[in-house]
Protein backbone atom coordinates (compact mmCIF):
# COMPACT_ATOMS: atom_id res chain seq x y z
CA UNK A 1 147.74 75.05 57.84
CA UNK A 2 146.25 77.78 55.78
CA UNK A 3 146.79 76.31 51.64
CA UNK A 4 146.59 79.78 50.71
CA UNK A 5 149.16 81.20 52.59
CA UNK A 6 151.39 78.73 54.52
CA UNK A 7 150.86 80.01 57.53
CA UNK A 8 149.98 77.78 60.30
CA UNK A 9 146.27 78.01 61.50
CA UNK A 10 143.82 77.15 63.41
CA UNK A 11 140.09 77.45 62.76
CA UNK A 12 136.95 76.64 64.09
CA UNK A 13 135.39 79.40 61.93
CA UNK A 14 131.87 79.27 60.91
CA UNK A 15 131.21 75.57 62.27
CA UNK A 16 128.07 76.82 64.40
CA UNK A 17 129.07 74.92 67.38
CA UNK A 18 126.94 76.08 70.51
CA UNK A 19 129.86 75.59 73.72
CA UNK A 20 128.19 75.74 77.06
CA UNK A 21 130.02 73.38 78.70
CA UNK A 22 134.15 73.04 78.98
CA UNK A 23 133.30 69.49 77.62
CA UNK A 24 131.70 70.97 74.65
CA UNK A 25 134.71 72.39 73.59
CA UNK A 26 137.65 70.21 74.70
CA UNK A 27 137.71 67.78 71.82
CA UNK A 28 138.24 70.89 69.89
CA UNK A 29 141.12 72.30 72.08
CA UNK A 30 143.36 68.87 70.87
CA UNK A 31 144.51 70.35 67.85
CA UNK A 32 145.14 73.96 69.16
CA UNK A 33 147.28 72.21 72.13
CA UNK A 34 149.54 70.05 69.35
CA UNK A 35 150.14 73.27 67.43
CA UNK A 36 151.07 75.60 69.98
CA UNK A 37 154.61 76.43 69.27
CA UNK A 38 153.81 76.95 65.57
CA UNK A 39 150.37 78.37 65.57
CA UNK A 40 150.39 82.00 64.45
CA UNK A 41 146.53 82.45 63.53
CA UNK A 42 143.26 81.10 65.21
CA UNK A 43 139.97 81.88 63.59
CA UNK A 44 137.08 80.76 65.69
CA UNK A 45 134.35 83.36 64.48
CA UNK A 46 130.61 82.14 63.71
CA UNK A 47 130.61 80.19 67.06
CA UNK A 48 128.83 80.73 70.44
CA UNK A 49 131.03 80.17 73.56
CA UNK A 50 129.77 80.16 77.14
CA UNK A 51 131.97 80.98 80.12
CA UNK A 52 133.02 77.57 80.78
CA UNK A 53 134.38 76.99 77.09
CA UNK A 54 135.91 80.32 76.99
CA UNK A 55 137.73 79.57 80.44
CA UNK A 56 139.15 76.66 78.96
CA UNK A 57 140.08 77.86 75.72
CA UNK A 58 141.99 80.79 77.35
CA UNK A 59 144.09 78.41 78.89
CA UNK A 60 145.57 76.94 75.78
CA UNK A 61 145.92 80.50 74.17
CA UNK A 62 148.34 81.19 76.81
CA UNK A 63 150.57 79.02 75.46
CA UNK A 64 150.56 80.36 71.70
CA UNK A 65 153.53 82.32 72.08
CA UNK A 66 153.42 82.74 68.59
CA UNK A 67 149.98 83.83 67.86
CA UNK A 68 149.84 86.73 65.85
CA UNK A 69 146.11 86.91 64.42
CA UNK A 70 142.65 85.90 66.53
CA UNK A 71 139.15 86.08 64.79
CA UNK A 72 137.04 86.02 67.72
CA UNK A 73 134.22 87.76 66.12
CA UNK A 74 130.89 86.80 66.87
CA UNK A 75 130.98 84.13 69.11
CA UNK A 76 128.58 84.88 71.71
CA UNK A 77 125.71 85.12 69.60
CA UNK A 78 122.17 84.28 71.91
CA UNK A 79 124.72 84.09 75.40
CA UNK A 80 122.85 86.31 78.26
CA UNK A 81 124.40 89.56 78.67
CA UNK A 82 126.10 88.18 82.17
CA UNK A 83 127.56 85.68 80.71
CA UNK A 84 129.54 88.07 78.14
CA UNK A 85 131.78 89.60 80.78
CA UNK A 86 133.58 86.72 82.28
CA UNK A 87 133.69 84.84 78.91
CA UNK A 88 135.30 87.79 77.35
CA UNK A 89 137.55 88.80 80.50
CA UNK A 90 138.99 85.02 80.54
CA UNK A 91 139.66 85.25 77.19
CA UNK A 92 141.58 88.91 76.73
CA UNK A 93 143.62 88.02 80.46
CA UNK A 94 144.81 85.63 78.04
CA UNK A 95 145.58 87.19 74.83
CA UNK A 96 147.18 90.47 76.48
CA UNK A 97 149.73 87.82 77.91
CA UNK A 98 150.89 86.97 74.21
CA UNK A 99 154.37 89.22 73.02
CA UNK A 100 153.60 88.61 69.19
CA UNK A 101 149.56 89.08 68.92
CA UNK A 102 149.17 92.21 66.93
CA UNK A 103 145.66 91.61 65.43
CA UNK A 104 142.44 91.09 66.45
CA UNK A 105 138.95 90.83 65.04
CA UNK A 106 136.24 91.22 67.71
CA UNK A 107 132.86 91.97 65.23
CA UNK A 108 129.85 91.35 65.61
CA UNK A 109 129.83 90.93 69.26
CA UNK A 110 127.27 92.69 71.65
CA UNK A 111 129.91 95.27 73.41
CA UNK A 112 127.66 98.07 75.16
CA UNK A 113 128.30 99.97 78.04
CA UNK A 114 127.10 97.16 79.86
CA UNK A 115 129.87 94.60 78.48
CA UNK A 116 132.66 96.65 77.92
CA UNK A 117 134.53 96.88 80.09
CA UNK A 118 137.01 93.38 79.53
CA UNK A 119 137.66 95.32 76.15
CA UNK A 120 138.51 98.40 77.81
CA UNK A 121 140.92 96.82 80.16
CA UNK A 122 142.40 94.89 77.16
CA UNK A 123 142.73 97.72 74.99
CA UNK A 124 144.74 100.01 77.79
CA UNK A 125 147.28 97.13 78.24
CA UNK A 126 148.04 95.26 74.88
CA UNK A 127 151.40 97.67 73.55
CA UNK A 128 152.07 94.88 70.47
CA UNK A 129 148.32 95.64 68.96
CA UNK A 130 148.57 97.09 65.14
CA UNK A 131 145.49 96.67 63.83
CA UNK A 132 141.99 96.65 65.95
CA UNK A 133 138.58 95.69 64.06
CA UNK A 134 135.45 96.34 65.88
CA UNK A 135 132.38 96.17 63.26
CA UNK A 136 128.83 96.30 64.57
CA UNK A 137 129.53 95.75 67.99
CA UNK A 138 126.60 98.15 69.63
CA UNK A 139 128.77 100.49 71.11
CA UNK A 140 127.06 103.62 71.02
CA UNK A 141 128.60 106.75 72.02
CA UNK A 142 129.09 106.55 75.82
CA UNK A 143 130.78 102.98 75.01
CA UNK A 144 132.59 104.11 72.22
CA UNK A 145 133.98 107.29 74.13
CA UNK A 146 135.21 104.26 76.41
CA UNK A 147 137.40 102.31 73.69
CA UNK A 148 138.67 105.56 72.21
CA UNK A 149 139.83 106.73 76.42
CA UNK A 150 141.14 103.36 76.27
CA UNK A 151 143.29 103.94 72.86
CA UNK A 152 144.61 106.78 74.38
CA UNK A 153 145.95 105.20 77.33
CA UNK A 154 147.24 102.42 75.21
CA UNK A 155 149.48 105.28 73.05
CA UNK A 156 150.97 106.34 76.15
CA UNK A 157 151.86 102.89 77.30
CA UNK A 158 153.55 102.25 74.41
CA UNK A 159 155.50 105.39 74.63
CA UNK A 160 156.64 104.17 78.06
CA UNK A 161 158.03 100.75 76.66
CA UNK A 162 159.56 102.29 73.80
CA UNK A 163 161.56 104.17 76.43
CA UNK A 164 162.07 101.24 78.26
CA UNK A 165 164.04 99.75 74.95
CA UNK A 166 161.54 97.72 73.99
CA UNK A 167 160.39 97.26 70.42
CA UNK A 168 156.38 98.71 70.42
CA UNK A 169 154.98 98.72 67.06
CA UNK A 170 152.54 101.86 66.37
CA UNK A 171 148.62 100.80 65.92
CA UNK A 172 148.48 101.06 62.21
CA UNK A 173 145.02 100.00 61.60
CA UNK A 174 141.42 100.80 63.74
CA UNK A 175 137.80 99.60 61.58
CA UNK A 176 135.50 100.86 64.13
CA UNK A 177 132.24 100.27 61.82
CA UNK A 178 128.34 100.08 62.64
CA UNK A 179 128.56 101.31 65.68
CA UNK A 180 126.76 104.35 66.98
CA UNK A 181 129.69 106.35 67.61
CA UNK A 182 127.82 110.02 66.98
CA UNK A 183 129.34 113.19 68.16
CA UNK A 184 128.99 112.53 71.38
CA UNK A 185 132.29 109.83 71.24
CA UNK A 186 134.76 111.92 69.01
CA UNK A 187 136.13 114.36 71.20
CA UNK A 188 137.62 111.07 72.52
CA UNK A 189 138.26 109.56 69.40
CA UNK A 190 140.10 112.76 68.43
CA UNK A 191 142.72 112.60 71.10
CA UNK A 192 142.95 108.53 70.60
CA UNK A 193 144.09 109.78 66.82
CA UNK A 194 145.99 112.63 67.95
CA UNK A 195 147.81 110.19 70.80
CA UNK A 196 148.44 107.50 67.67
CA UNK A 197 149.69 109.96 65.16
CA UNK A 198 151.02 106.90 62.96
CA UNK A 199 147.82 104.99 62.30
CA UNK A 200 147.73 104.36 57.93
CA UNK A 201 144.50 102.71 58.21
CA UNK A 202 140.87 103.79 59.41
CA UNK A 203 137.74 102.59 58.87
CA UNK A 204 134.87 104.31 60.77
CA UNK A 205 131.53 103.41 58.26
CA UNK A 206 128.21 103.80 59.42
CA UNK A 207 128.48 105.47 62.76
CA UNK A 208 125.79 108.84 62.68
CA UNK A 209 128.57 111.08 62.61
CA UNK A 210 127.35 114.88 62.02
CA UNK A 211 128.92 117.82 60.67
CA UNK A 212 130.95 119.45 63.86
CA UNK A 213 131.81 115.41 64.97
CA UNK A 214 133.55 115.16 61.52
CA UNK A 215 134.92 118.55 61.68
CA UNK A 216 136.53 117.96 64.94
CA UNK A 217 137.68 114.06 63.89
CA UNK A 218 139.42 115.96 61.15
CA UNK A 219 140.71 118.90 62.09
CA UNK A 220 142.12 117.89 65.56
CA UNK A 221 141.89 113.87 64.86
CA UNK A 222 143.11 112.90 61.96
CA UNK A 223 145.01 115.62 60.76
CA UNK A 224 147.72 114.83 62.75
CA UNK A 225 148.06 110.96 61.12
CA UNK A 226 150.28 111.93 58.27
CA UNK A 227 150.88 108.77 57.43
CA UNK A 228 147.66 107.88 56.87
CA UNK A 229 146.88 105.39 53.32
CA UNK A 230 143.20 104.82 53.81
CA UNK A 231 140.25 106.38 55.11
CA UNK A 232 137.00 105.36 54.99
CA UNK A 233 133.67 107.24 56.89
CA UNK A 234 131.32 106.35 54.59
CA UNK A 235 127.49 107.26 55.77
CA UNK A 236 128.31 109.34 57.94
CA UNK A 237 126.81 113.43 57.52
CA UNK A 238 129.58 115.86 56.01
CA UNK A 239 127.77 119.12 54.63
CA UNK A 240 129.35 122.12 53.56
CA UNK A 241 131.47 121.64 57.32
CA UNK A 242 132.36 118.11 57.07
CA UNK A 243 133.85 119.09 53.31
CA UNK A 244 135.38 122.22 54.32
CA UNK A 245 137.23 120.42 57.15
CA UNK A 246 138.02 117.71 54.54
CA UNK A 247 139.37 120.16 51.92
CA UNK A 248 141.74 121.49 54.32
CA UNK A 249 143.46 118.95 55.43
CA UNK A 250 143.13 116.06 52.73
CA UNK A 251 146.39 117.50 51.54
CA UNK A 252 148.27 116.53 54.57
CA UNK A 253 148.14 112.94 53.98
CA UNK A 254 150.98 112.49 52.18
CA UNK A 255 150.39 108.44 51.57
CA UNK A 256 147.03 108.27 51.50
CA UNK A 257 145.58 106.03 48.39
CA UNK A 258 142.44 105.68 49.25
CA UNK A 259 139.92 107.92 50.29
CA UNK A 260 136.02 107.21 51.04
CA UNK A 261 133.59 109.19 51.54
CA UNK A 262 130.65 107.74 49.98
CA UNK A 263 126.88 108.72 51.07
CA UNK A 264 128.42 111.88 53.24
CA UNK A 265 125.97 114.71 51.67
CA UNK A 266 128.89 116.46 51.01
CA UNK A 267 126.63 118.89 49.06
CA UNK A 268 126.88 121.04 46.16
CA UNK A 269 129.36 123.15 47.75
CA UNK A 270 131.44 120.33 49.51
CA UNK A 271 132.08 118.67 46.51
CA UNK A 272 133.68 121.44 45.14
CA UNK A 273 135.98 122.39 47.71
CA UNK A 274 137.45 118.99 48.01
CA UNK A 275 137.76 118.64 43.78
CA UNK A 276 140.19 122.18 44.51
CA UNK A 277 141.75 120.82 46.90
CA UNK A 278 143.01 117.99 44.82
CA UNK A 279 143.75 119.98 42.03
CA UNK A 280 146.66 120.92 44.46
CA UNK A 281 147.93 117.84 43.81
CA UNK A 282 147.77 114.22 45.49
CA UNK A 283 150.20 112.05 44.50
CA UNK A 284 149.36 109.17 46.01
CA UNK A 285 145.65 108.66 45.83
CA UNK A 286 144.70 105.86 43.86
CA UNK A 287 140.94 105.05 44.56
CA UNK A 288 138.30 108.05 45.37
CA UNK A 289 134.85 107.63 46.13
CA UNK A 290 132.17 109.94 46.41
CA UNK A 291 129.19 108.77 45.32
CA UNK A 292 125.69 109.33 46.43
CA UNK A 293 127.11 113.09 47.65
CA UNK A 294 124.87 115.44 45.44
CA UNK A 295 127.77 116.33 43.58
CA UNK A 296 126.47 118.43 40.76
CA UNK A 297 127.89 119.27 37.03
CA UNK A 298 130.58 122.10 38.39
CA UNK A 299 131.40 119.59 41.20
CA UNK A 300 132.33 116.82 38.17
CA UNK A 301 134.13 119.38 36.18
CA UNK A 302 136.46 120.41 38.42
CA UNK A 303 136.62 117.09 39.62
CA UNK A 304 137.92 116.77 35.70
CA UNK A 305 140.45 119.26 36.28
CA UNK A 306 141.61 117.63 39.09
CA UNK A 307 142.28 114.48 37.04
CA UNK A 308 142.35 114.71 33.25
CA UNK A 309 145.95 117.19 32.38
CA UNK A 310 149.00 116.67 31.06
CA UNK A 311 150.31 116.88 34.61
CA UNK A 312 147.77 115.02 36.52
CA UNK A 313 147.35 116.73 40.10
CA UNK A 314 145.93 113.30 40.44
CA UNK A 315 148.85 111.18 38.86
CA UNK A 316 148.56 107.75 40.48
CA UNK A 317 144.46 107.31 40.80
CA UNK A 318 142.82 104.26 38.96
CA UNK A 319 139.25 104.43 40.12
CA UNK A 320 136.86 106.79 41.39
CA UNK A 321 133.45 106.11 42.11
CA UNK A 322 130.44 108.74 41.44
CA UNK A 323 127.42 106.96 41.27
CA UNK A 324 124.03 108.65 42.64
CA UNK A 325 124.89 112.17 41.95
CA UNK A 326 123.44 115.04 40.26
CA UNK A 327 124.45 114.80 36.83
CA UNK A 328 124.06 113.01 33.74
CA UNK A 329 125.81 109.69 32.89
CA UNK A 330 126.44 110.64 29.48
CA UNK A 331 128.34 114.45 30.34
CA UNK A 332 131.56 114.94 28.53
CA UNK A 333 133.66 115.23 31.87
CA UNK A 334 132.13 111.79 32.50
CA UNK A 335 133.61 109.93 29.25
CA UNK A 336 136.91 112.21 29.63
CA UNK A 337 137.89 110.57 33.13
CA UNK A 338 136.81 107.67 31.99
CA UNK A 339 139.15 107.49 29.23
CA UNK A 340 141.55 109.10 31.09
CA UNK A 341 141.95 106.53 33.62
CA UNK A 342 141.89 103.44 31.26
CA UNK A 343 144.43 105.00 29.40
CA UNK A 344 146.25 105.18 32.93
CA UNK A 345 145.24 101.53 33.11
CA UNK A 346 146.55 100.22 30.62
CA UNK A 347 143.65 100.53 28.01
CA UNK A 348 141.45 97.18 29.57
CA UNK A 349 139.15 97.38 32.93
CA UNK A 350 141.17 95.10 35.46
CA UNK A 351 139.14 93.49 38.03
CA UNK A 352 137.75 96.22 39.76
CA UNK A 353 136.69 99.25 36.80
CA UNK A 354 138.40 102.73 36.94
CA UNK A 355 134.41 104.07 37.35
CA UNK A 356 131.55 102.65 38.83
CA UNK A 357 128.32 102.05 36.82
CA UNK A 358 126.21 105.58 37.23
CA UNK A 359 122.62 103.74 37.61
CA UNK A 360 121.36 106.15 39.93
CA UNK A 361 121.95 109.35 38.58
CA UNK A 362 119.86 112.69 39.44
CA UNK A 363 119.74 114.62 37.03
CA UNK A 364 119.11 118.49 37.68
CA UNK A 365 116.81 120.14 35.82
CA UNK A 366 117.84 123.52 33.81
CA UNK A 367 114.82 124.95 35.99
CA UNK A 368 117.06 124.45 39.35
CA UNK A 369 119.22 127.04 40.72
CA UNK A 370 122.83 127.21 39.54
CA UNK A 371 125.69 128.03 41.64
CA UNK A 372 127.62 131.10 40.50
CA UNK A 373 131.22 131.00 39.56
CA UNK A 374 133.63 131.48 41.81
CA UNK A 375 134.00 129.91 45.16
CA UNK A 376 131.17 128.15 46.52
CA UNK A 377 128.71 130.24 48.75
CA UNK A 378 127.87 129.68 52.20
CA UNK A 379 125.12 128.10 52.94
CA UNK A 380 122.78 130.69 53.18
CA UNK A 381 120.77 131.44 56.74
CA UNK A 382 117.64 129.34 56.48
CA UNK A 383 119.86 126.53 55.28
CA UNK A 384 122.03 127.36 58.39
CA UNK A 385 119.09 127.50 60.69
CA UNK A 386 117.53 123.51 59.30
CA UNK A 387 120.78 122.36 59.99
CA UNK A 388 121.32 123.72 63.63
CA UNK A 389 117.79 122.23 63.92
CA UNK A 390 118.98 119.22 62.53
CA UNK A 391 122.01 119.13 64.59
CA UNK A 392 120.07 119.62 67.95
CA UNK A 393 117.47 117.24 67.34
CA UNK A 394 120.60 114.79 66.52
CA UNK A 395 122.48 115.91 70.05
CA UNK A 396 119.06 114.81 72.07
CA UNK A 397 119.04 111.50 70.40
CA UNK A 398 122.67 111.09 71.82
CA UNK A 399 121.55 112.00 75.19
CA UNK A 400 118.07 110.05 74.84
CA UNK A 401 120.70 107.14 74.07
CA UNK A 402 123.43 107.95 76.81
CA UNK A 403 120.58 107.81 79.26
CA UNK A 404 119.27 104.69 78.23
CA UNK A 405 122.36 102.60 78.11
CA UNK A 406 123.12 104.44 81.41
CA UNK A 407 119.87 102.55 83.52
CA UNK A 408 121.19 98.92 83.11
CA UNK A 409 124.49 99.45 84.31
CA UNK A 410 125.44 98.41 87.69
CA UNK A 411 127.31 101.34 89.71
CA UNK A 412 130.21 99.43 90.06
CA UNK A 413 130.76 99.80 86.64
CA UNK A 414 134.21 102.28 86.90
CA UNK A 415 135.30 100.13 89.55
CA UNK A 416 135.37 96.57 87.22
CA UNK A 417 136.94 98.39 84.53
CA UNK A 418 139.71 99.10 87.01
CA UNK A 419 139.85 96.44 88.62
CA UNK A 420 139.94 94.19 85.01
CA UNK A 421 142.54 96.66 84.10
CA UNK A 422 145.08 96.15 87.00
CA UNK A 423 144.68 92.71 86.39
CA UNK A 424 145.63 93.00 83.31
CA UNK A 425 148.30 95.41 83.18
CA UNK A 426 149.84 92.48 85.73
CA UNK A 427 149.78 90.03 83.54
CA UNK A 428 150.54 92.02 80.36
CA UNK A 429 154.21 91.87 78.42
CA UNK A 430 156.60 93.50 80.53
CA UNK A 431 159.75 92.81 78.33
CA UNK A 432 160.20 91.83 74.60
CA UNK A 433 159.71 88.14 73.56
């Protein structure tokens, strides 16, 4: 039992037990066995579990009918890449068998295109799953092109029980973080957003994402989640693209109230076009970060006249976060939202500020070149010509990396996934619980 919450739970998390054996782990299962018509959360993260263990364990989460949360992240830390397969695959036959289980945390485990292909077999099949997290799990972009083929499928499964009358929640949440996902996966990701038009949260930090991959994720991906209440692709490349993209369709999330696009390079330019934007008028952002982004003193003004009026365009946002741009700390517009938003506030910082400290400012110097008024200006050709330089030197790296995750792989790689897949779609839900 969970003090915090009430909910009934059971965890093995962060005990550092090392399971080789199904002995290892069977004075462990006790607990999980008692509790197995009331259980609705198992945390067993921060553990390493060999195939034996994870056999064994699967066959007591069969019997959680009432599981509805798993933490299985990172628990085959220093396991040899053949063991990872079966220990996984015994593991998900068992969880896609469960009606309730709408969660699951699967971090910080080694899933390459050599290892994923239990995922991929799980996430095709498993129509109660809301909300996925998959942080730092090595996918790279010929893996990660895998999951997001697999979302897809999953989106049309659900369709197909829905019309079978049964209840199929949508997938509301995906924190794909840390993971090499790069241009070459987001034509795939695209369609997996497209396909699950009512996600509200994503989370996709951290992944080498360039200009046309986020213009694309956008424009074609995204876009069509109107639903959507929180996005997050922080470090990831923007430019005057990435923004542009942004600008045009930030407006079309309706519910979004928080919006992150920290360390993006949105530019000079960028910044600008998204602070119009919002001067359209959001009116449910709350939190908006763009720090470390370049944004420059016309970027923070009209990011002012975005926020600070008598009729806010802005009218619900309590924090934005600007550190490590390209103004000064102590600019008017600076105190102005400031004051503006702990007036919003209620006059007294709650427990996260309405601005973050500025300690890494950059200031410009009067010497620099100023934009002109008016609409920012393209980017002009030599600019243009770095970047497409830029841009192809990024698109070898993703084939330099598709071809080295590619040599490993044995060449009955398709025909596992398949195979996993059938098995799984056998034993998945076929009616609701």
């Amino acid at each position: 039992m969970d003090s915090s919450t009430g909910r009934p739970v059971f965890s093995l998390q962060g005990k550092n037990l090392k399971l080789n054996e199904k002995s290892d782990i069977e004075p462990h299962l006790s607990a999980l066995r008692a509790g197995r018509e009331t259980v609705v959360e198992v945390r067993l993260s921060g553990n390493t579990l060999g195939v034996g263990p994870s056999e064994a364990l699967a066959e007591v989460l069969k019997e959680l009918k009432n599981l509805e949360d798993i933490n299985i992240a990172d628990i085959f830390t220093g396991r040899l890449l053949s063991e990872i397969p079966p220990a996984l695959t015994h593991i998900l036959e068992a969880l896609v068998t469960l009606p309730k289980l709408h969660t699951i945390n699967l971090s910080d485990n080694a899933f390459g295109l050599n290892t994923q292909a239990p995922l991929v077999a799980f996430l095709s099949a498993h129509t109660p799953l809301r909300k996925l997290i998959l942080n730092n799990n090595g996918l790279g972009p010929r893996a990660g092109k895998l999951i997001a083929e697999a979302l897809t499928k999953l989106a049309a499964k659900k369709e197909e029980a829905r019309k079978a009358g049964q209840d199929v929640p949508n997938l509301e949440a995906i924190v794909c973080g840390r993971n090499r996902l790069e241009n070459g996966s987001m034509a795939a990701w695209t369609q997996a957003f497209a396909a699950h038009s009512g996600v509200k949260e994503v989370k996709m930090t951290q992944n080498g994402i360039r200009p046309e991959g986020i213009e694309i994720l956008l424009r074609q991906g995204l876009k069509h989640a109107t639903g959507l209440q929180v996005l997050d692709l922080e470090d990831n490349t923007f430019t005057l693209r990435g923004a542009t993209a942004l600008a045009d369709v930030v407006l079309d999330w309706h519910h979004i109230t928080d919006l992150g696009v920290n360390d993006c390079l949105l530019g000079k330019p960028g910044a600008v076009l998204l602070a119009k934007a919002l001067q359209k008028g959001s009116k449910t952002l709350e939190t908006l970060r763009l720090a470390f982004n370049d944004v420059d003193l016309r970027g923070l003004n009209e990011l002012q006249l975005a926020i600070v009026a008598d009729e806010s365009p802005l009218p619900k946002l309590k924090r934005i976060e600007l550190n490590g741009n390209r103004f000064s700390e102590d600019e008017n517009a600076v105190a102005a939202i400031r004051e503006y938003l702990l007036e919003r506030v209620g006059g007294a910082e709650g427990h996260e500020p309405v601005m973050d400290d500025l300690e890494d400012m950059d200031e410009e110097s009067s010497e620099e070149d100023e934009e002109p008024e008016g609409e920012p200006a393209e980017e002009d050709e030599d600019d243009e010509d770095k970047e497409d330089l830029v841009e192809q030197k990024a698109e070898k790296a993703v084939k330099d990396a598709e071809k080295a995750e590619d040599e490993p792989v044995p060449a009955q790689n398709d025909k596992t996934v398949d195979d996993l897949t059938a098995r799984l779609e056998g034993t998945a839900i076929s009616s609701t619980s």
